[in-house]
C-alpha atoms as a PDB file:
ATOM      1  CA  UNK A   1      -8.739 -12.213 -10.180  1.00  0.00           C
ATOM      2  CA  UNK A   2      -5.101 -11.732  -9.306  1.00  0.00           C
ATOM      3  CA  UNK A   3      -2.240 -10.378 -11.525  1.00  0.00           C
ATOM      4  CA  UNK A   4       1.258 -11.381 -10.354  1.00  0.00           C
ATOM      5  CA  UNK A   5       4.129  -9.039 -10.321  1.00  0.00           C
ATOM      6  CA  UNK A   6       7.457  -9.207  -8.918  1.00  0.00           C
ATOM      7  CA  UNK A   7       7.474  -7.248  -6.179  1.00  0.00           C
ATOM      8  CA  UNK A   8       3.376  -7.520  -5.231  1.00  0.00           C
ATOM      9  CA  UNK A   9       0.197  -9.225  -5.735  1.00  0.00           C
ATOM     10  CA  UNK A  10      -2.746  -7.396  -6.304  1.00  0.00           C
ATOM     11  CA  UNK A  11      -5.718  -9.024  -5.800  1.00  0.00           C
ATOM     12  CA  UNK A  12      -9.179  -7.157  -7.406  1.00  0.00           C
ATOM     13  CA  UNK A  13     -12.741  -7.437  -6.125  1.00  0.00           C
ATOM     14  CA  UNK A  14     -15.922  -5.290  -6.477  1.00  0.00           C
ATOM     15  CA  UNK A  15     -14.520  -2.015  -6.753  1.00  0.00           C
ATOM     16  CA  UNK A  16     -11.467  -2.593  -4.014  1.00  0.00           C
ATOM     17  CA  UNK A  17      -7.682  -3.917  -4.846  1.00  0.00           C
ATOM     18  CA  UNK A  18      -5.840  -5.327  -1.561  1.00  0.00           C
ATOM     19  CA  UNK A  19      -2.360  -5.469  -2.258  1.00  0.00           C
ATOM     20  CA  UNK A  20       0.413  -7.844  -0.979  1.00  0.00           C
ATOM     21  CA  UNK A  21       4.036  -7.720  -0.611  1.00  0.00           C
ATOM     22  CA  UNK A  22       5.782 -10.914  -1.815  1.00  0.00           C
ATOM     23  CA  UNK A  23       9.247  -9.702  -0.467  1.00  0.00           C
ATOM     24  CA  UNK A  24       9.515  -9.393   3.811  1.00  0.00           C
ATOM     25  CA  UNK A  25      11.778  -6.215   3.189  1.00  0.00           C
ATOM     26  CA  UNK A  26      11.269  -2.754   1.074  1.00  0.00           C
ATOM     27  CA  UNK A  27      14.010  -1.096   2.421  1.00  0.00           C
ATOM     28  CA  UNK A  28      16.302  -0.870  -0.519  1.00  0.00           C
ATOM     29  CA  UNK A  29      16.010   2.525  -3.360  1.00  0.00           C
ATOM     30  CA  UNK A  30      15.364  -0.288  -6.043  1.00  0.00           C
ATOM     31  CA  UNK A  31      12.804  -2.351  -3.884  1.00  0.00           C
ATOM     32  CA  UNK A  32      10.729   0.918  -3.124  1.00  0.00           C
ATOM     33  CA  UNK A  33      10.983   1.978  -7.020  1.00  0.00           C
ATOM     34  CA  UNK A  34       9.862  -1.076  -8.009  1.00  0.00           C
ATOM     35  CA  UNK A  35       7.106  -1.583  -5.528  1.00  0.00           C
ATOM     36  CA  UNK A  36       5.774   1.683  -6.537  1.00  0.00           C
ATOM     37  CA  UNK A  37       5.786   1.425 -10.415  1.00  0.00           C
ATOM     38  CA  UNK A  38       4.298  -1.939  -9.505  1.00  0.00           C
ATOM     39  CA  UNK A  39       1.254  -0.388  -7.517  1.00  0.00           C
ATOM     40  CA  UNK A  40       0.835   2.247  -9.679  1.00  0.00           C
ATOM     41  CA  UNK A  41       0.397  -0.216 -12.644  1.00  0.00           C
ATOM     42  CA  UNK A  42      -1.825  -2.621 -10.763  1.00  0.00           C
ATOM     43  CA  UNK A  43      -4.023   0.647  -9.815  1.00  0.00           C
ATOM     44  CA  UNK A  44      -3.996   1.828 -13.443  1.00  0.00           C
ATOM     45  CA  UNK A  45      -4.885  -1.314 -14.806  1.00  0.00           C
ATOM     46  CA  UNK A  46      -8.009  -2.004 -12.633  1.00  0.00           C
ATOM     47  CA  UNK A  47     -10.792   0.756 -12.395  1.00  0.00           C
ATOM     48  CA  UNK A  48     -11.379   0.647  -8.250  1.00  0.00           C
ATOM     49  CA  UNK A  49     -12.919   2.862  -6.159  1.00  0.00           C
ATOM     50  CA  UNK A  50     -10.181   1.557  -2.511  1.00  0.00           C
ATOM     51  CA  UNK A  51      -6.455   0.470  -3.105  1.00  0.00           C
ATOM     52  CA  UNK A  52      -5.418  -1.342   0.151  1.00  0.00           C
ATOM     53  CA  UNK A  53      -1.766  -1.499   0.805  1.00  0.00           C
ATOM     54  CA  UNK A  54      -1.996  -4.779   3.444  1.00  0.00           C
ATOM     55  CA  UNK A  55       1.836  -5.077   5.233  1.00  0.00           C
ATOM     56  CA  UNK A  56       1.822  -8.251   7.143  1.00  0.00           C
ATOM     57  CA  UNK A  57       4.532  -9.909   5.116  1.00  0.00           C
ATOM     58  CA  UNK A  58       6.972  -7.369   5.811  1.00  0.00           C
ATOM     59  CA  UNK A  59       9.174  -6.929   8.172  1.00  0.00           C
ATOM     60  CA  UNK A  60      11.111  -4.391   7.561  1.00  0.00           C
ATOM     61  CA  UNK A  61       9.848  -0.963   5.222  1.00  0.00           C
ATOM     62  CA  UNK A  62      12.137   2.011   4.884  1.00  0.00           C
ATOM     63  CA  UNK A  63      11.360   5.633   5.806  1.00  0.00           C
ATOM     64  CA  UNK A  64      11.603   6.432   1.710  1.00  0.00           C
ATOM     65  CA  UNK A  65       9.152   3.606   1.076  1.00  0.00           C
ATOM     66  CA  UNK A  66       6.758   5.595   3.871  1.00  0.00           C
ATOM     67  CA  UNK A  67       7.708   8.981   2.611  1.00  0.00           C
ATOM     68  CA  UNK A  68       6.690   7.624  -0.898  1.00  0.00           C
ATOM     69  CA  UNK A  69       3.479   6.793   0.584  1.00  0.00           C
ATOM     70  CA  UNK A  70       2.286  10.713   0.184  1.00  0.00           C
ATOM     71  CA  UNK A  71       2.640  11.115  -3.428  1.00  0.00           C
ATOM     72  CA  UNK A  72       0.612   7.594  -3.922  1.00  0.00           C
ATOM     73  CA  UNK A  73      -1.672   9.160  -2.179  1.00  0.00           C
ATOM     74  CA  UNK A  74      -2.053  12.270  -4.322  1.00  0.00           C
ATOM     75  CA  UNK A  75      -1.924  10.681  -7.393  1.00  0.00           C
ATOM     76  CA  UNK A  76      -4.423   8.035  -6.353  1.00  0.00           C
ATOM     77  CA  UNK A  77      -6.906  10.988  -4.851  1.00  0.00           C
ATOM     78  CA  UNK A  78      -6.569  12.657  -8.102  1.00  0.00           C
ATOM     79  CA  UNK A  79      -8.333   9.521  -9.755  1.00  0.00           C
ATOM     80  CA  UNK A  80     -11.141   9.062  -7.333  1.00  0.00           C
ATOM     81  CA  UNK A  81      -9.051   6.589  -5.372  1.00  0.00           C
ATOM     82  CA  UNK A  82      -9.121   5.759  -1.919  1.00  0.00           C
ATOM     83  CA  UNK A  83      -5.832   4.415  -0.274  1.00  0.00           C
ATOM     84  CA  UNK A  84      -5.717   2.508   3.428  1.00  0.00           C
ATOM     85  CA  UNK A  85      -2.663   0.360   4.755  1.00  0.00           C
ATOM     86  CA  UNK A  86      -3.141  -2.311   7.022  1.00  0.00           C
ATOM     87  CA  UNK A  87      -1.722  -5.108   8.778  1.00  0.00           C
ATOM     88  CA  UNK A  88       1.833  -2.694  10.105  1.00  0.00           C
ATOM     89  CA  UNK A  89       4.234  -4.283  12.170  1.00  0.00           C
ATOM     90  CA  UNK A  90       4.626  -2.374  15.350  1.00  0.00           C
ATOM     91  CA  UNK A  91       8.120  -1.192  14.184  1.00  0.00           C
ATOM     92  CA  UNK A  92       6.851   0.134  10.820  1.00  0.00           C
ATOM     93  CA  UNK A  93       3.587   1.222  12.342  1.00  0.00           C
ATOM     94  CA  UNK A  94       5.681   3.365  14.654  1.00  0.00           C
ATOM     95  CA  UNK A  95       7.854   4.629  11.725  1.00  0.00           C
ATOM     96  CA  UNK A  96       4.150   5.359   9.952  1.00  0.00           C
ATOM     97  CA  UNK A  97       2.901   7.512  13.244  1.00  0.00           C
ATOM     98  CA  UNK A  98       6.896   9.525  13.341  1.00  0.00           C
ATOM     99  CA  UNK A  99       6.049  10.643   9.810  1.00  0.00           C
ATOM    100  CA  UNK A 100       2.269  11.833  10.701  1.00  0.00           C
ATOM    101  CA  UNK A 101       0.984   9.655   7.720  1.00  0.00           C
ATOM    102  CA  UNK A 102      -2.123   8.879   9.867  1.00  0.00           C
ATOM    103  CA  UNK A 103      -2.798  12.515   9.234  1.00  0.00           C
ATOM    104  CA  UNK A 104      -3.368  11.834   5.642  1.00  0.00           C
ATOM    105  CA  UNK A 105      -3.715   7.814   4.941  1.00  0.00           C
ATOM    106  CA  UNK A 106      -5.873   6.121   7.568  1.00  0.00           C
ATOM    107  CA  UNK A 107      -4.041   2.559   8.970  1.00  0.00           C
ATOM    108  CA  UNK A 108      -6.369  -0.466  10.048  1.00  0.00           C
ATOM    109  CA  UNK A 109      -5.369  -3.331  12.292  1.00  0.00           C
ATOM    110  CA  UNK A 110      -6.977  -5.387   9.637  1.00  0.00           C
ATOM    111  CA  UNK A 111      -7.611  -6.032   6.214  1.00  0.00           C
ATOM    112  CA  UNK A 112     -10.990  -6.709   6.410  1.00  0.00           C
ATOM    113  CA  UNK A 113     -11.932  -3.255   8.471  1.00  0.00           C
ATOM    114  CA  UNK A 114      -9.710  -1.617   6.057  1.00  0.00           C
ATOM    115  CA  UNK A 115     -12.332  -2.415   3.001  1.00  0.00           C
ATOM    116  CA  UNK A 116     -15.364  -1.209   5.008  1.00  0.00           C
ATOM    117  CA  UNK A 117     -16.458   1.506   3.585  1.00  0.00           C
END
């Protein structure tokens, strides 16, 4: 099943929801916010057990999108829900490893070792 939205697609499957950016770029404040709300609602409106966040349409992902990335995280965990990235360019993968996020959300190289439990 997939449900469309403007800024993602989430795609849900046996407990897991991978989702995609449409948009190359979440730099912008109104991108991020929108991204967000948009993964929020997709993870709200599916009962999963794994949210992957896969990257490898973007190209460029701000330091407030990756700062963001923390409170998803927390308010995901709070549910019972697991969340992964995967798929990082090596500029926003480096961005990802200045912020210590791999202390707290674990990155995969791909999406398929990314839904392993």
């Amino acid at each position: 099943m997939k449900a469309h939205k403007k800024c993602i697609v989430a795609e849900v499957d046996e407990g897991h929801m991978v989702v995609s950016f449409i948009s190359p770029e979440v730099a912008l404040p109104s991108q991020v916010e929108t991204a967000l709300r948009e993964i929020h609602e997709a993870a709200d409106e599916f009962n999963v057990r794994r949210l992957v966040i896969n990257f490898t349409h973007v190209r460029h992902l701000s330091s407030a999108f990756l700062g963001k990335l923390t409170a998803l995280h927390k308010q995901l965990s709070a549910k019972g829900v697991q969340l992964r990235l995967c798929c990082m360019s090596a500029d926003a993968e480096h961005a990802y490893k200045l912020v210590s996020l791999q202390k707290l959300i674990p990155l995969y190289a791909t999406e398929e070792e990314a839904l392993k439990e």
